[in-house]
N, C-alpha and C. Protein backbone atom coordinates (compact mmCIF):
# COMPACT_ATOMS: atom_id res chain seq x y z
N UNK A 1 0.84 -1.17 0.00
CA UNK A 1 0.00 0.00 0.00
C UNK A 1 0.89 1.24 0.00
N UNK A 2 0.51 2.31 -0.93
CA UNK A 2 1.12 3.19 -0.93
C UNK A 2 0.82 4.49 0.07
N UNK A 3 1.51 5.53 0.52
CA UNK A 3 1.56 6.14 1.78
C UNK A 3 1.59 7.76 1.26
N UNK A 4 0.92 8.90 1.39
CA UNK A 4 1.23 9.78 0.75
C UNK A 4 0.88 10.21 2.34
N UNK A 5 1.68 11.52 2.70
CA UNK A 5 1.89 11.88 3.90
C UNK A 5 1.69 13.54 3.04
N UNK A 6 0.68 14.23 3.44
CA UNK A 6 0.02 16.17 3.68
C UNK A 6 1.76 16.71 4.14
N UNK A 7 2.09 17.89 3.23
CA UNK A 7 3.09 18.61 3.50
C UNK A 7 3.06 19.16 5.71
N UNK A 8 1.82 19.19 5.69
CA UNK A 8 1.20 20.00 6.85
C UNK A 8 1.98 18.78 8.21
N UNK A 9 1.70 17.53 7.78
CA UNK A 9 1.90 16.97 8.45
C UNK A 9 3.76 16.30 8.94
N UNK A 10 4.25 16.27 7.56
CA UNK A 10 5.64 16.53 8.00
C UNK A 10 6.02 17.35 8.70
N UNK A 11 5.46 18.57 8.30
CA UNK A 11 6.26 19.70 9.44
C UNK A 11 6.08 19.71 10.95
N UNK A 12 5.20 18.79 11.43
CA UNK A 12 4.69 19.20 12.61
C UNK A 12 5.80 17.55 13.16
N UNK A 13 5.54 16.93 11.83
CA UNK A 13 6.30 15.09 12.64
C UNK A 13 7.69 15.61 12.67
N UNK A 14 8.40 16.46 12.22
CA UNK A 14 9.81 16.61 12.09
C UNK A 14 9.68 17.40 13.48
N UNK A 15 8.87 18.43 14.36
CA UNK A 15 8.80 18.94 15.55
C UNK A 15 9.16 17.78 16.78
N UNK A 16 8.80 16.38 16.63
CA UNK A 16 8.71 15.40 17.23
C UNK A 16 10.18 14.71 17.55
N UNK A 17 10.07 13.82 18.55
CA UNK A 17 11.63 13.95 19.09
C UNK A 17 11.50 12.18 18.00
N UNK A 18 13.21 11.83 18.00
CA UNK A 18 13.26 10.89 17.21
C UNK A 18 12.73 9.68 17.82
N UNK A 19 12.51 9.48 19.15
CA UNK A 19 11.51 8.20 19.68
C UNK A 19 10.45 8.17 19.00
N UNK A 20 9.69 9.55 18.94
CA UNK A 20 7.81 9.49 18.14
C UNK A 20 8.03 9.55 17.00
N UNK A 21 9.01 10.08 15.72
CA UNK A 21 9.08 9.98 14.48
C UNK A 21 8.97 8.18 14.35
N UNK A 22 10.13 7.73 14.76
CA UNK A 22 10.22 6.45 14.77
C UNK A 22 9.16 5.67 15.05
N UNK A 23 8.17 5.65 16.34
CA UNK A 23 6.77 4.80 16.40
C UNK A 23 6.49 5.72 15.52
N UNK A 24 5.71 6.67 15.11
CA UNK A 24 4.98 6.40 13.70
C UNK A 24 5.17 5.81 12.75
N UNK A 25 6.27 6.09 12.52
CA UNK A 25 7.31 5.12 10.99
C UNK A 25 6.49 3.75 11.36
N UNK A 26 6.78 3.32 12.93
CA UNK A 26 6.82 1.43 12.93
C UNK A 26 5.02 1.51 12.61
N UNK A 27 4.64 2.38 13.14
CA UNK A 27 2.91 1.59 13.09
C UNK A 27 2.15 2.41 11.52
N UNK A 28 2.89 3.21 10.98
CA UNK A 28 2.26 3.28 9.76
C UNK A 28 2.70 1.81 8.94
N UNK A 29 3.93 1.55 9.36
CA UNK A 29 4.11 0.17 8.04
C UNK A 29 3.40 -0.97 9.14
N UNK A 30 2.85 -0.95 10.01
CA UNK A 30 2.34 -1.99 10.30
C UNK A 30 0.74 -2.19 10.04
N UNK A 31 0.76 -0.71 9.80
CA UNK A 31 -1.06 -0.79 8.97
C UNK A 31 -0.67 -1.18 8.01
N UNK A 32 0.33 -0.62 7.19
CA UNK A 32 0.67 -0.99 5.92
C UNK A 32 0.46 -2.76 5.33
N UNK A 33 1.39 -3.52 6.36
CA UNK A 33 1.37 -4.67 6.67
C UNK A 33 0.13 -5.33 6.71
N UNK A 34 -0.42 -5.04 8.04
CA UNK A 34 -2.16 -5.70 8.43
C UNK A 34 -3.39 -5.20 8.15
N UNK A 35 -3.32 -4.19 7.42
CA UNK A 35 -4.38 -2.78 7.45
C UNK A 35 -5.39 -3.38 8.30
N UNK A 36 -6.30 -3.11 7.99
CA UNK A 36 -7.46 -3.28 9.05
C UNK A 36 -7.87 -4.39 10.09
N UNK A 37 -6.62 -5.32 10.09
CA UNK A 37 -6.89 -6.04 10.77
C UNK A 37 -6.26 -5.79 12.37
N UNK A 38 -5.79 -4.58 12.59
CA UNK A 38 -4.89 -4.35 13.67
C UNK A 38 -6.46 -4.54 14.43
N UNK A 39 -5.54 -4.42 15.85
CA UNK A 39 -6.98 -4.22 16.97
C UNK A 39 -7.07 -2.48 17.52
N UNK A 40 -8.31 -2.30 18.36
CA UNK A 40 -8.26 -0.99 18.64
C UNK A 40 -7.25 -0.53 19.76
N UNK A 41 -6.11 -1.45 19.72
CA UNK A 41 -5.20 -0.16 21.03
C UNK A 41 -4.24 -0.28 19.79
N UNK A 42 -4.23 -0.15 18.28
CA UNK A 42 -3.73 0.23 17.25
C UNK A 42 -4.27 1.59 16.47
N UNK A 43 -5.54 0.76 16.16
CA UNK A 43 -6.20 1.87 15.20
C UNK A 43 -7.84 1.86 15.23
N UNK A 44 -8.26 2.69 15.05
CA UNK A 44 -9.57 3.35 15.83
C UNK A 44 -10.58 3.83 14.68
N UNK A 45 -11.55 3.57 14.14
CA UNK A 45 -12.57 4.62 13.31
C UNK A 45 -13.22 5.38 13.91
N UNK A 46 -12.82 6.87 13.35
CA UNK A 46 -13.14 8.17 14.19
C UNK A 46 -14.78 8.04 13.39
N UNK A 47 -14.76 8.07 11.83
CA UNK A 47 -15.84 8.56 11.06
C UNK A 47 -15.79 8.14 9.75
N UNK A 48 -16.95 8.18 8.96
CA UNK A 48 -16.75 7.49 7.69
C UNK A 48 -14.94 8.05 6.95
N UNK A 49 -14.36 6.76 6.66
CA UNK A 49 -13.47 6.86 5.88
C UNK A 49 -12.02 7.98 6.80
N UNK A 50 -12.14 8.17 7.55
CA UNK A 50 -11.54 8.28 8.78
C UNK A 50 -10.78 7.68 10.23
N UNK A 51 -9.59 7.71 10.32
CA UNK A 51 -8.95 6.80 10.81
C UNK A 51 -8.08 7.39 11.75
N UNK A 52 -8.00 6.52 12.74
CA UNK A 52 -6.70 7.16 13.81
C UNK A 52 -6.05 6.19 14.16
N UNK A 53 -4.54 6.16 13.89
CA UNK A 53 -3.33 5.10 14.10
C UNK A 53 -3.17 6.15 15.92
N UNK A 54 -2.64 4.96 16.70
CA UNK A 54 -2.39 5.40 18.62
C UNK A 54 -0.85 4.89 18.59
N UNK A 55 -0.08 5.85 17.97
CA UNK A 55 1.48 5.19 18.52
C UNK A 55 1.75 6.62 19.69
N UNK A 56 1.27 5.82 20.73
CA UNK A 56 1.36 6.05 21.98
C UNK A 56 0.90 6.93 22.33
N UNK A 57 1.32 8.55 22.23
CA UNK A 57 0.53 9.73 22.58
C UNK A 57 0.10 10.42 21.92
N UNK A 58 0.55 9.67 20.83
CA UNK A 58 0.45 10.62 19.54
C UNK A 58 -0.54 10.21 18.51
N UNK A 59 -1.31 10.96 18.20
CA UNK A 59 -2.64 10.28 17.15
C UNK A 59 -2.26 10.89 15.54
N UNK A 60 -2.37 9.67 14.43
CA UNK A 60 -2.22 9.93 13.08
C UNK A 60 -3.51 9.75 12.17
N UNK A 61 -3.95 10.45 12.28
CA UNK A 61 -5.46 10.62 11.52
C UNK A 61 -5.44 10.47 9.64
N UNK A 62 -5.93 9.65 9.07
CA UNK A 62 -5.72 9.13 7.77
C UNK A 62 -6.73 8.81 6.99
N UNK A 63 -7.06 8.44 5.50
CA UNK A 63 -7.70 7.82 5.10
C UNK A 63 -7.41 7.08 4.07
N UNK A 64 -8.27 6.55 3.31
CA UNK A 64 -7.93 5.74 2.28
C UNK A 64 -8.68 6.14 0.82
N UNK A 65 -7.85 6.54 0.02
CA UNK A 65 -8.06 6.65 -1.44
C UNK A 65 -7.46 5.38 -2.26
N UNK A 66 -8.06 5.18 -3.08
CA UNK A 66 -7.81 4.01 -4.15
C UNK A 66 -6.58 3.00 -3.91
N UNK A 67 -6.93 2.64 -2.89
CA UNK A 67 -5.69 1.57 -1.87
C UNK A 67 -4.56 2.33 -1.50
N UNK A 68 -4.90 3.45 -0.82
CA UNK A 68 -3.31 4.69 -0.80
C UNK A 68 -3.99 5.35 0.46
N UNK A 69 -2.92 5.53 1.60
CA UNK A 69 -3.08 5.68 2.84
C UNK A 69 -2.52 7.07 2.52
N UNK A 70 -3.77 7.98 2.98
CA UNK A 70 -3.35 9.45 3.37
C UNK A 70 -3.39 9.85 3.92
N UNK A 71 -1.98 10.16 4.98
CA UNK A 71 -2.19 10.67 6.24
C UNK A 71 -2.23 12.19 6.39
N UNK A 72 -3.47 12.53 6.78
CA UNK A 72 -3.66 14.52 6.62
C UNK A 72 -3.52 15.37 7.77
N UNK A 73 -3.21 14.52 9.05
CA UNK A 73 -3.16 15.05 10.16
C UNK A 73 -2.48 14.23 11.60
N UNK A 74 -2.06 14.81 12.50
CA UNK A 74 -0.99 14.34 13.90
C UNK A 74 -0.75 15.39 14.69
N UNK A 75 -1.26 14.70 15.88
CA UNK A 75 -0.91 15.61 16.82
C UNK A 75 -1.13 14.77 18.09
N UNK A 76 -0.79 15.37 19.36
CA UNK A 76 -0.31 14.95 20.18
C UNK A 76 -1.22 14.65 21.24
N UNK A 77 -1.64 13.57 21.79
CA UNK A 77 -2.89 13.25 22.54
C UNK A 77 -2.58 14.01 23.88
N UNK A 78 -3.40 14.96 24.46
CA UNK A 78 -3.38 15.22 25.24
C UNK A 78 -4.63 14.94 27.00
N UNK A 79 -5.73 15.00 26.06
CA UNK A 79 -7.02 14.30 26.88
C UNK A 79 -7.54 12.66 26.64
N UNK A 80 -8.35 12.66 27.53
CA UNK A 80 -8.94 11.25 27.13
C UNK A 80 -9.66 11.33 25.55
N UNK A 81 -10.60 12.12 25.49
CA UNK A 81 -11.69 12.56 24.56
C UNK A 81 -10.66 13.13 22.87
N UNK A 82 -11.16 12.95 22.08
CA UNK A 82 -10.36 13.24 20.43
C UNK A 82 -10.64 14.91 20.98
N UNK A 83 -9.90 15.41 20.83
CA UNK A 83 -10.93 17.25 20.34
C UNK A 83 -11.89 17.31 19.23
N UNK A 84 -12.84 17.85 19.11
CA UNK A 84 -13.45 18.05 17.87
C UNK A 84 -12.75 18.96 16.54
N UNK A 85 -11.76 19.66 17.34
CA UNK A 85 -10.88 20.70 16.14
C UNK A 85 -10.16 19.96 15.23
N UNK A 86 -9.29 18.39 15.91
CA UNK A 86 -8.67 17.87 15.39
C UNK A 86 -9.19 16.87 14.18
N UNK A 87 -10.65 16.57 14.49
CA UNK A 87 -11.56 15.64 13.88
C UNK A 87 -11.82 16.60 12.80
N UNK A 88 -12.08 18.13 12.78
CA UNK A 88 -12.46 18.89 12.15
C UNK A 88 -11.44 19.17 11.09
N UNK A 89 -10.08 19.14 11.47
CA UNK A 89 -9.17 19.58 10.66
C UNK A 89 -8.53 18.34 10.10
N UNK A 90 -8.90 17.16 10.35
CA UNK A 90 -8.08 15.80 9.63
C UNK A 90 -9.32 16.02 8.17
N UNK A 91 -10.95 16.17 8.81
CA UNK A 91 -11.69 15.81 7.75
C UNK A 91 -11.68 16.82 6.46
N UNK A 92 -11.60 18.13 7.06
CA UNK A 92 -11.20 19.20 6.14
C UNK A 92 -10.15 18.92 5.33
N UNK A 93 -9.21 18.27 5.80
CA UNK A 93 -8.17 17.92 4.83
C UNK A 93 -7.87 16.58 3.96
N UNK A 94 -8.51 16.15 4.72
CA UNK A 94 -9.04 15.03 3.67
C UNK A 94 -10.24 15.18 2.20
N UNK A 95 -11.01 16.04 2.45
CA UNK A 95 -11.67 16.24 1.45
C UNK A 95 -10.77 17.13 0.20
N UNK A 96 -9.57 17.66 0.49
CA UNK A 96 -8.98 18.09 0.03
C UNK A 96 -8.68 17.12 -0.86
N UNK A 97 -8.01 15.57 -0.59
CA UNK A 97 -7.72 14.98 -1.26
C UNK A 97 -8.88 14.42 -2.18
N UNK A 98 -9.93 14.00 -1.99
CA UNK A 98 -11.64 13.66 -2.33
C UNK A 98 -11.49 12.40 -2.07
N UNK A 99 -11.16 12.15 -0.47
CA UNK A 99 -11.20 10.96 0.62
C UNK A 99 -12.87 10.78 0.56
């Protein structure tokens, strides 16, 4: 499966220390690997066609176009609860792509 990663979102993963670059790296190729078969202390459906990879504190919000994983958004878990801004701004940017 191919992986297209939002300019928006590099800039914020390169902010990240090299422990969290690295778990993302491992659990994007492990969706890559199992896609949907991970369990939920992996990966989570927020909303149609909407997705959240949990490498650890950090949430990678994604979707899927024509077998191609687009990740449009990451950021850093801070509460129990998703924010709604973040839900708001993965989906906004996903329609960008016409997820």
């Amino acid at each position: 499966m191919e992986v297209i990663i939002d300019d928006r979102v590099k800039r914020v993963v390169k902010s990240f220390s090299d422990a969290d670059q690295a778990r993302i790296r491992g659990y994007t190729n492990l969706f890559r690997e199992q896609k949907f078969i991970l369990s939920g202390k992996y990966l989570k459906k927020l909303k149609n066609n909407l997705w959240e990879l949990r490498p650890g504190k950090i949430r990678v919000l994604f979707g899927i176009l024509n077998q191609t994983m687009v990740i449009v958004h990451v950021y850093k878990k801070q509460t129990q609860k998703i924010p709604l801004q973040e839900i708001k701004t993965a989906g906004n940017r996903i329609k960008e792509y016409g997820v």
